[in-house]
C-alpha atoms as a PDB file:
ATOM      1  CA  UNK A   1       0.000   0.000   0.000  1.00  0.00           C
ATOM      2  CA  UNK A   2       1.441   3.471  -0.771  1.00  0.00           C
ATOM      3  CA  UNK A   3       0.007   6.977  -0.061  1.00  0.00           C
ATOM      4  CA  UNK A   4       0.174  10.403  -1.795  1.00  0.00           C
ATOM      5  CA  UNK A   5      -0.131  13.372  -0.383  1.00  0.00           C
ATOM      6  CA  UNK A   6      -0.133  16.682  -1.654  1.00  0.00           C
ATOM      7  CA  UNK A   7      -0.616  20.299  -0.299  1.00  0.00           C
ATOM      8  CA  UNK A   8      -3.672  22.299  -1.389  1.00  0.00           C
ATOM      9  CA  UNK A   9      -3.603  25.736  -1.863  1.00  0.00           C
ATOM     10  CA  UNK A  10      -7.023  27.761  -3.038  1.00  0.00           C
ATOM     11  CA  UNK A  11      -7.633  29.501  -5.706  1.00  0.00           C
ATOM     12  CA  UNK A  12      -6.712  33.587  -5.451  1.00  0.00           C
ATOM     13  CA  UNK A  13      -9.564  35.129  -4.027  1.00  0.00           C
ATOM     14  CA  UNK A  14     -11.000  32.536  -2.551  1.00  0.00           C
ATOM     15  CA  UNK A  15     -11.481  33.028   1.333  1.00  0.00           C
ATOM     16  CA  UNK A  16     -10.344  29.923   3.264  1.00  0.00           C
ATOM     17  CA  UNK A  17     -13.814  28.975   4.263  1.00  0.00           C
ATOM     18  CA  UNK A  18     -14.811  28.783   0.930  1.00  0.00           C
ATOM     19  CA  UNK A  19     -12.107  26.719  -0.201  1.00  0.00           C
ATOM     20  CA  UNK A  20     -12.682  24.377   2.352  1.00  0.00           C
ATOM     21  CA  UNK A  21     -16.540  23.819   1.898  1.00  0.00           C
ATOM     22  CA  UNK A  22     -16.287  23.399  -1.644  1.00  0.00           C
ATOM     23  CA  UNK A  23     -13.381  20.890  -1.235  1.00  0.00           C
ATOM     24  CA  UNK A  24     -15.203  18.598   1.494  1.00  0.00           C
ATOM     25  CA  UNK A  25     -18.408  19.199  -0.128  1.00  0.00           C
ATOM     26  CA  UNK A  26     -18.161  19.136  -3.806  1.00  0.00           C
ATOM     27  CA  UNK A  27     -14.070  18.010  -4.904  1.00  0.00           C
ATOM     28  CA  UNK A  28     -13.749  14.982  -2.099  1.00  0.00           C
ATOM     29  CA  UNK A  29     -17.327  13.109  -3.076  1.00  0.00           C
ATOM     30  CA  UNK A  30     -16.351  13.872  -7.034  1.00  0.00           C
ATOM     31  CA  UNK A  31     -12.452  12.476  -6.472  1.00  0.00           C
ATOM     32  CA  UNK A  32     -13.572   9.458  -4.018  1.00  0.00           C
ATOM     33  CA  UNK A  33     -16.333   8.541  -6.661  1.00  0.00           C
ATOM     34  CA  UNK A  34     -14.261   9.210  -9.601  1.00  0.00           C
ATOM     35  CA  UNK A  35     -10.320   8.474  -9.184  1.00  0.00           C
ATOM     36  CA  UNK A  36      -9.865   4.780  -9.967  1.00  0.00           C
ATOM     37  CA  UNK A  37      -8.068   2.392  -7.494  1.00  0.00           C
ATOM     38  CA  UNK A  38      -8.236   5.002  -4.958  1.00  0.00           C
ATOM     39  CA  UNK A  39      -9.120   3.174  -1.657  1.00  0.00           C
ATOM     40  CA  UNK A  40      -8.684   5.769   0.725  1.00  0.00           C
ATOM     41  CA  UNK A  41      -9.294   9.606   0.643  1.00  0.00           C
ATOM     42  CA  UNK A  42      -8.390  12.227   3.483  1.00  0.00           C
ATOM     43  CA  UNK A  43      -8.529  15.577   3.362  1.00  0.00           C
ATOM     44  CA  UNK A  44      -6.424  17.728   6.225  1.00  0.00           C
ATOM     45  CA  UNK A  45      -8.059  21.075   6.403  1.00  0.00           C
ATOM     46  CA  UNK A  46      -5.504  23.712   7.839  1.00  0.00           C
ATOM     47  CA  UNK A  47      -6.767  26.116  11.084  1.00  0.00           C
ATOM     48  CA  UNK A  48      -6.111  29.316  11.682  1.00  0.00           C
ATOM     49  CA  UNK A  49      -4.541  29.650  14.749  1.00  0.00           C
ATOM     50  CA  UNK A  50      -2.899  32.732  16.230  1.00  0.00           C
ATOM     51  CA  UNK A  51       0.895  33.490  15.536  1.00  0.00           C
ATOM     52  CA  UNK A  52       1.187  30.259  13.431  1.00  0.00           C
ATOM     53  CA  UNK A  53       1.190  31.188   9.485  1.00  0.00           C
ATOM     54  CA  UNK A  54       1.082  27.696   7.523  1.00  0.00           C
ATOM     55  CA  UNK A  55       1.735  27.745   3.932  1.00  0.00           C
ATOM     56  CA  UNK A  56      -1.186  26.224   1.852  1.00  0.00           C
ATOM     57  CA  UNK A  57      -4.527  25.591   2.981  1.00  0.00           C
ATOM     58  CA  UNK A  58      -4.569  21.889   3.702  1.00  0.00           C
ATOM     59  CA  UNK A  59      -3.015  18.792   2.769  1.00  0.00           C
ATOM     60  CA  UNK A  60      -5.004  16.095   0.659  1.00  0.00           C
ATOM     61  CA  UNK A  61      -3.413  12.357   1.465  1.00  0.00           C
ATOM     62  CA  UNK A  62      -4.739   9.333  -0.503  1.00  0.00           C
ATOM     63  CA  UNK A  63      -3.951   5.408  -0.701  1.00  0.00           C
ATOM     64  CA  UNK A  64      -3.369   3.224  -3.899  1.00  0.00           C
ATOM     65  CA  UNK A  65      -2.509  -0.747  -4.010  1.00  0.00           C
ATOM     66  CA  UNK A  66       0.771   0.050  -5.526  1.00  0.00           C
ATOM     67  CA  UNK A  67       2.904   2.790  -7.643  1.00  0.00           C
ATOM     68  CA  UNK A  68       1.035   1.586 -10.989  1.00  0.00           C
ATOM     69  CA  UNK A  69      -2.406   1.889  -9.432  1.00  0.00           C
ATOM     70  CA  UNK A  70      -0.860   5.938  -8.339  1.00  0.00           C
ATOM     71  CA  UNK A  71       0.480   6.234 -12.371  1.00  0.00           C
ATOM     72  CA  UNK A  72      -3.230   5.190 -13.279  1.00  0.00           C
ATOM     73  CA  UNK A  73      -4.806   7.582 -11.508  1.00  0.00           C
ATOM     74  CA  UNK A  74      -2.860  10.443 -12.296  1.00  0.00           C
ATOM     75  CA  UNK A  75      -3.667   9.347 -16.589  1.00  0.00           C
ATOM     76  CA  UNK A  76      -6.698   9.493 -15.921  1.00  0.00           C
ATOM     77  CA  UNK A  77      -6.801  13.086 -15.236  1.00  0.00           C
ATOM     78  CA  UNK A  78      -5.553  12.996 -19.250  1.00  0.00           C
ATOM     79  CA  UNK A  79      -8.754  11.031 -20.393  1.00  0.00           C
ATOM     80  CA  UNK A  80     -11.917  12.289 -21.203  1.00  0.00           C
ATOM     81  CA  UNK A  81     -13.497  10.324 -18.541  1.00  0.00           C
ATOM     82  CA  UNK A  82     -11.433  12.081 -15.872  1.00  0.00           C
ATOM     83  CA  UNK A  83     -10.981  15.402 -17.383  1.00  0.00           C
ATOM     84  CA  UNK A  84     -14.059  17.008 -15.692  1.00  0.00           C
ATOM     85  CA  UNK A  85     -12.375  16.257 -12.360  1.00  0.00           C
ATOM     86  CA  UNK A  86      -9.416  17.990 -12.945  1.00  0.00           C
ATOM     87  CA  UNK A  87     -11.732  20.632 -14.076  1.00  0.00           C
ATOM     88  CA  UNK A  88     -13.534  20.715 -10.893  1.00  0.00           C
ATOM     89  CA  UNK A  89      -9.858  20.939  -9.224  1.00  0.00           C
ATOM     90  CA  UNK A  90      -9.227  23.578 -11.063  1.00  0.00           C
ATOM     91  CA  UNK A  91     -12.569  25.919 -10.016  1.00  0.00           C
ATOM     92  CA  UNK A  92     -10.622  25.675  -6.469  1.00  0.00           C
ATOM     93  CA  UNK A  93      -7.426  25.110  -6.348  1.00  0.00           C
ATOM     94  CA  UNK A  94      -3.805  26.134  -7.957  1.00  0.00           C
ATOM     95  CA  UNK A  95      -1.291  23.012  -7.505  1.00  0.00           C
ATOM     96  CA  UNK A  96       2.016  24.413  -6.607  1.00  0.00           C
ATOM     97  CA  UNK A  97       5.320  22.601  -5.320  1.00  0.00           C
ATOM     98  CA  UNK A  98       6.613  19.350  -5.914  1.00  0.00           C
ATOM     99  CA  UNK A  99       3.744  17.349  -5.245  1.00  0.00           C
ATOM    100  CA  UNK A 100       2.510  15.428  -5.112  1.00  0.00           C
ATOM    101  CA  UNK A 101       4.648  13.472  -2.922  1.00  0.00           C
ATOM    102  CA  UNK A 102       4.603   9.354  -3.242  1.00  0.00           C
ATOM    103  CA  UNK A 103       5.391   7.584   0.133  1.00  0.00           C
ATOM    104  CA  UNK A 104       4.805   4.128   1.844  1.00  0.00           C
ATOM    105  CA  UNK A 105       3.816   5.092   5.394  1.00  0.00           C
ATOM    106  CA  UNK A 106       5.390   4.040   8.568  1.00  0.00           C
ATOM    107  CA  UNK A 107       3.086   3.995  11.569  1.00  0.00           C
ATOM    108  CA  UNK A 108       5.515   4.410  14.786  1.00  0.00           C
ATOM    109  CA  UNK A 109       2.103   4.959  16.992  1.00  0.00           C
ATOM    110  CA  UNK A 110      -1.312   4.870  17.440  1.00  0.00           C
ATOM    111  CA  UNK A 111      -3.329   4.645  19.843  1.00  0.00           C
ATOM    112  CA  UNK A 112      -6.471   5.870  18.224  1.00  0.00           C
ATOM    113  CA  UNK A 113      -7.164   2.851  15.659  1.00  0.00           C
ATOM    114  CA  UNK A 114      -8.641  -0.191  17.447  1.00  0.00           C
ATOM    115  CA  UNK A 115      -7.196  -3.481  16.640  1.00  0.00           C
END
């Protein structure tokens, strides 16, 4: 199992709120519906908290099978089938950076999942 993860950033004039609502409300369903061999879909929406400046506006981390099932994925955006969800990314958000960032997680601890 490997996981990407990216950083959002919203569109210019876009208040954070905004960006936010539309993301979990709108982009998540359409990308967890839509993105094939995705199995799991998080988004990390940033707060605002006083003295701390964060750059981007949250951080979108998602789990594939393997790194072919990832390559898939990101084709897809290419096809006509996919295209209108990158278009829908694209109402929102700017991609910026290096991202998105390919990784095979390491869980050192956790004592929130049950086992």
């Amino acid at each position: 199992m490997i996981k990407s993860i990216s950083l959002a950033y919203r569109k210019p004039g876009m208040t954070r709120e905004e960006f936010s609502k539309y993301w979990l409300e709108k982009h998540g369903p359409m990308a967890a519906k839509m993105f094939p061999g995705l199995r799991k879909y998080v988004q990390n929406h940033f707060l605002a908290i006083p003295g701390r400046e964060v750059e981007g506006d949250g951080v979108v981390e998602m789990w594939w099978d393997d790194v072919e099932a990832f390559e898939n994925s990101m084709k897809f955006l290419n096809t006509p089938e996919g295209r209108p969800l990158a278009q829908d990314g694209e109402k929102f958000s700017v991609m910026k950076g290096s991202g998105p960032w390919v990784v095979v997680e390491h869980v050192i601890k956790d004592e929130i999942t049950k086992k």
